[in-house]
Protein backbone atom coordinates (compact mmCIF):
# COMPACT_ATOMS: atom_id res chain seq x y z
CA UNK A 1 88.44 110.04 97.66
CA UNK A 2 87.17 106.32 97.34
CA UNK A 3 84.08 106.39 100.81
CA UNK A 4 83.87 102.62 101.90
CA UNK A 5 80.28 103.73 102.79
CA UNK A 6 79.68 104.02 99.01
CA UNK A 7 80.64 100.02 98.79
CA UNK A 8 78.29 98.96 101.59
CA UNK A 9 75.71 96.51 99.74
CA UNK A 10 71.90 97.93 100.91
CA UNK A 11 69.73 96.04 99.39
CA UNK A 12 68.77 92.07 100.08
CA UNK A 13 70.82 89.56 98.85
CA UNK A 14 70.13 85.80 97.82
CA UNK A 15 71.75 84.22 100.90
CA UNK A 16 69.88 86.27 103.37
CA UNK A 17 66.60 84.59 105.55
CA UNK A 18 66.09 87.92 106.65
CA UNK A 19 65.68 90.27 103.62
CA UNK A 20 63.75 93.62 105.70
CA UNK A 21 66.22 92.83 108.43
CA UNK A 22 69.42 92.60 106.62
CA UNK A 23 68.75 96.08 104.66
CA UNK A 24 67.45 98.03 107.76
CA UNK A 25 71.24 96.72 109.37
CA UNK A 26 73.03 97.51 106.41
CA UNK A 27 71.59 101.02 106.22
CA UNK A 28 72.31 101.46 109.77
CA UNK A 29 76.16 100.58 108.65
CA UNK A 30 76.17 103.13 106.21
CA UNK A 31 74.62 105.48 108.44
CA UNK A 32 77.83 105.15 110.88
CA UNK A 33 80.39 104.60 108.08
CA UNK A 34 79.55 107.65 106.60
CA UNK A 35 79.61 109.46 109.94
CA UNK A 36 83.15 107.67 111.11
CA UNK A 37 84.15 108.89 107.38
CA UNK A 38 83.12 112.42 107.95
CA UNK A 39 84.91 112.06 111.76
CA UNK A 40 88.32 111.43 110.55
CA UNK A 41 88.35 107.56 111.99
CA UNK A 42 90.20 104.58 110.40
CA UNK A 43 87.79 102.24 108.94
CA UNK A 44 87.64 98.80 107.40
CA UNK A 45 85.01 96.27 105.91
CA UNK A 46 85.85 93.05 106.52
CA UNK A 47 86.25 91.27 103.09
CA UNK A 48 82.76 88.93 102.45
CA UNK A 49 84.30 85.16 103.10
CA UNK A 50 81.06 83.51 102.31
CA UNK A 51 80.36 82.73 105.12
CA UNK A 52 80.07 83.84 109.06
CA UNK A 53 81.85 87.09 109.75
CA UNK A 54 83.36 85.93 113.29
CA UNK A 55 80.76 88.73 114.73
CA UNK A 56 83.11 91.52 113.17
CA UNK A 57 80.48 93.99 110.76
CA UNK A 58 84.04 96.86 110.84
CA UNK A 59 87.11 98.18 112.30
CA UNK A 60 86.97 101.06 113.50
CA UNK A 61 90.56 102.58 114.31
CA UNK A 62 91.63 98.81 114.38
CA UNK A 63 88.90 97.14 117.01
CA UNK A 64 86.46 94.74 115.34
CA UNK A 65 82.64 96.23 116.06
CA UNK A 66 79.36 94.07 115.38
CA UNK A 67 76.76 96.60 114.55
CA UNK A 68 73.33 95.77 116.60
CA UNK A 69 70.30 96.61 114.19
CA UNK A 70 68.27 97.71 117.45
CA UNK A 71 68.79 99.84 120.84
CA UNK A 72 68.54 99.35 123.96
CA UNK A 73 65.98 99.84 126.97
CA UNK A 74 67.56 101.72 129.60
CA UNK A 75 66.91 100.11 132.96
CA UNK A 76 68.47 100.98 136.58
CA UNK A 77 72.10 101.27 136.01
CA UNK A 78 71.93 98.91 132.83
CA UNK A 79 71.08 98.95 129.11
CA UNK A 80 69.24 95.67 128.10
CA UNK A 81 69.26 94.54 124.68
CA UNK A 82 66.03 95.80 122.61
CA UNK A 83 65.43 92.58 120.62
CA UNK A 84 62.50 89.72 121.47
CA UNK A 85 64.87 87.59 119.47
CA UNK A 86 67.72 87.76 122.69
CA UNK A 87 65.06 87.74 125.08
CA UNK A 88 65.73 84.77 127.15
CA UNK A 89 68.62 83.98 125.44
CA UNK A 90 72.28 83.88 127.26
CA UNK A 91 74.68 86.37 125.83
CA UNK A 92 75.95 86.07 121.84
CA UNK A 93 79.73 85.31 122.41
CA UNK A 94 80.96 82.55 120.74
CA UNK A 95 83.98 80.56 120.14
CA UNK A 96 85.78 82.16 117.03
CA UNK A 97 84.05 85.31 117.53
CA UNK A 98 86.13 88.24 116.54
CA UNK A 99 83.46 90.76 118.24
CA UNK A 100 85.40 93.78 120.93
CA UNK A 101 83.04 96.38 121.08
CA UNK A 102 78.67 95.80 120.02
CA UNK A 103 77.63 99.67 118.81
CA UNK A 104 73.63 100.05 119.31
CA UNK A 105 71.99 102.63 117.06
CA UNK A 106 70.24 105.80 119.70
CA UNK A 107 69.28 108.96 119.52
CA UNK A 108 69.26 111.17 115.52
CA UNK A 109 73.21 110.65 115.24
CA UNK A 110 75.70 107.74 114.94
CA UNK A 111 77.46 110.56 117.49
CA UNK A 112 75.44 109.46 120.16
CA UNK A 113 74.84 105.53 119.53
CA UNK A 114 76.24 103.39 121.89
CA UNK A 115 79.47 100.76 122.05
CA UNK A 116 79.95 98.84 124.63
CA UNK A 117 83.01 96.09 124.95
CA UNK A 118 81.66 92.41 123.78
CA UNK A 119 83.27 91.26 127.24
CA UNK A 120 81.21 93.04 129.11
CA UNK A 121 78.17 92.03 127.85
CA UNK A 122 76.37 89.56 130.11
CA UNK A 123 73.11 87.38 130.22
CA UNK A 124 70.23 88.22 132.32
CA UNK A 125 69.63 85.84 135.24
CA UNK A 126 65.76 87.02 135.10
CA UNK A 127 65.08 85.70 131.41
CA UNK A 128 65.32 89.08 129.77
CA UNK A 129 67.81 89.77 126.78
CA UNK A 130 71.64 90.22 127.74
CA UNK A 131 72.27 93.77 129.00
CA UNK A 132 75.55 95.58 130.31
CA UNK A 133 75.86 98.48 133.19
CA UNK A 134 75.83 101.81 131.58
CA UNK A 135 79.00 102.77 133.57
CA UNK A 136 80.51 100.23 131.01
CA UNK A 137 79.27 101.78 127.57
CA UNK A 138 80.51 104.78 126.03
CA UNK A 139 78.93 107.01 122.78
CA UNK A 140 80.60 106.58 119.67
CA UNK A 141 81.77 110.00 119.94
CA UNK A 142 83.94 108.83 123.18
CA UNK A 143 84.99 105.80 121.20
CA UNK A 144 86.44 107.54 118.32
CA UNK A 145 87.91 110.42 120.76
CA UNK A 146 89.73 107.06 122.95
């Protein structure tokens, strides 16, 4: 059996600004590959253009996911974005992005991370990171069950 998580590049690359960054996010992806792999779910890698991935990291079961190298903070009835880098910032959607569901590492399992649809993603009007209402996200176990 040929595991796509086996083909997942881990360690920093020449093009990368971000060398700790990009290999704690790519060990995050083969964290949840290998889980997906091990679930039974349908999974692609996009093929590396060269350039910007259109916000799409996989498919899972056909639905393009961007992978979030951090969690969230829950708050209320909402789960803000864990990153000073969003903080202030208006949501990440942008014209030619591919993105339908952002999965957030939480908790000791890919099982229990969280996905949440791109669309309902929105920017905070108090100059915190973007957030979405928890009545909105899912676990990945509920997203590879749906």
């Amino acid at each position: 059996m040929n595991l796509i998580s086996t083909s997942i590049p881990a360690t920093p690359q020449p093009w990368n600004r971000n060398p700790e960054g990009y290999v704690k996010h790519q060990l995050l992806l083969v964290e949840l590959v290998t889980w997906l792999e091990e679930q039974g779910a349908e999974v692609q890698i996009p093929e590396d253009s060269g350039e910007w991935d259109k916000g799409v990291d996989l498919i899972i079961n056909g639905l393009p996911v961007d992978l979030k190298g951090f969690g969230l903070q829950a708050h209320g009835s909402s789960y803000t974005w864990d990153s000073e880098f969003y903080r202030g910032r208006p949501r990440p959607l942008y014209a030619g992005s591919l993105t339908e569901w952002f999965v957030h590492p939480a908790g000791t399992s890919p099982s229990d991370w969280i996905a949440a649809p791109a669309n309902s993603l929105r920017t905070s009007k108090y100059g915190y990171a973007p957030y979405y209402f928890q009545s909105e996200s899912i676990t990945m176990d509920q997203f590879v069950a749906s």
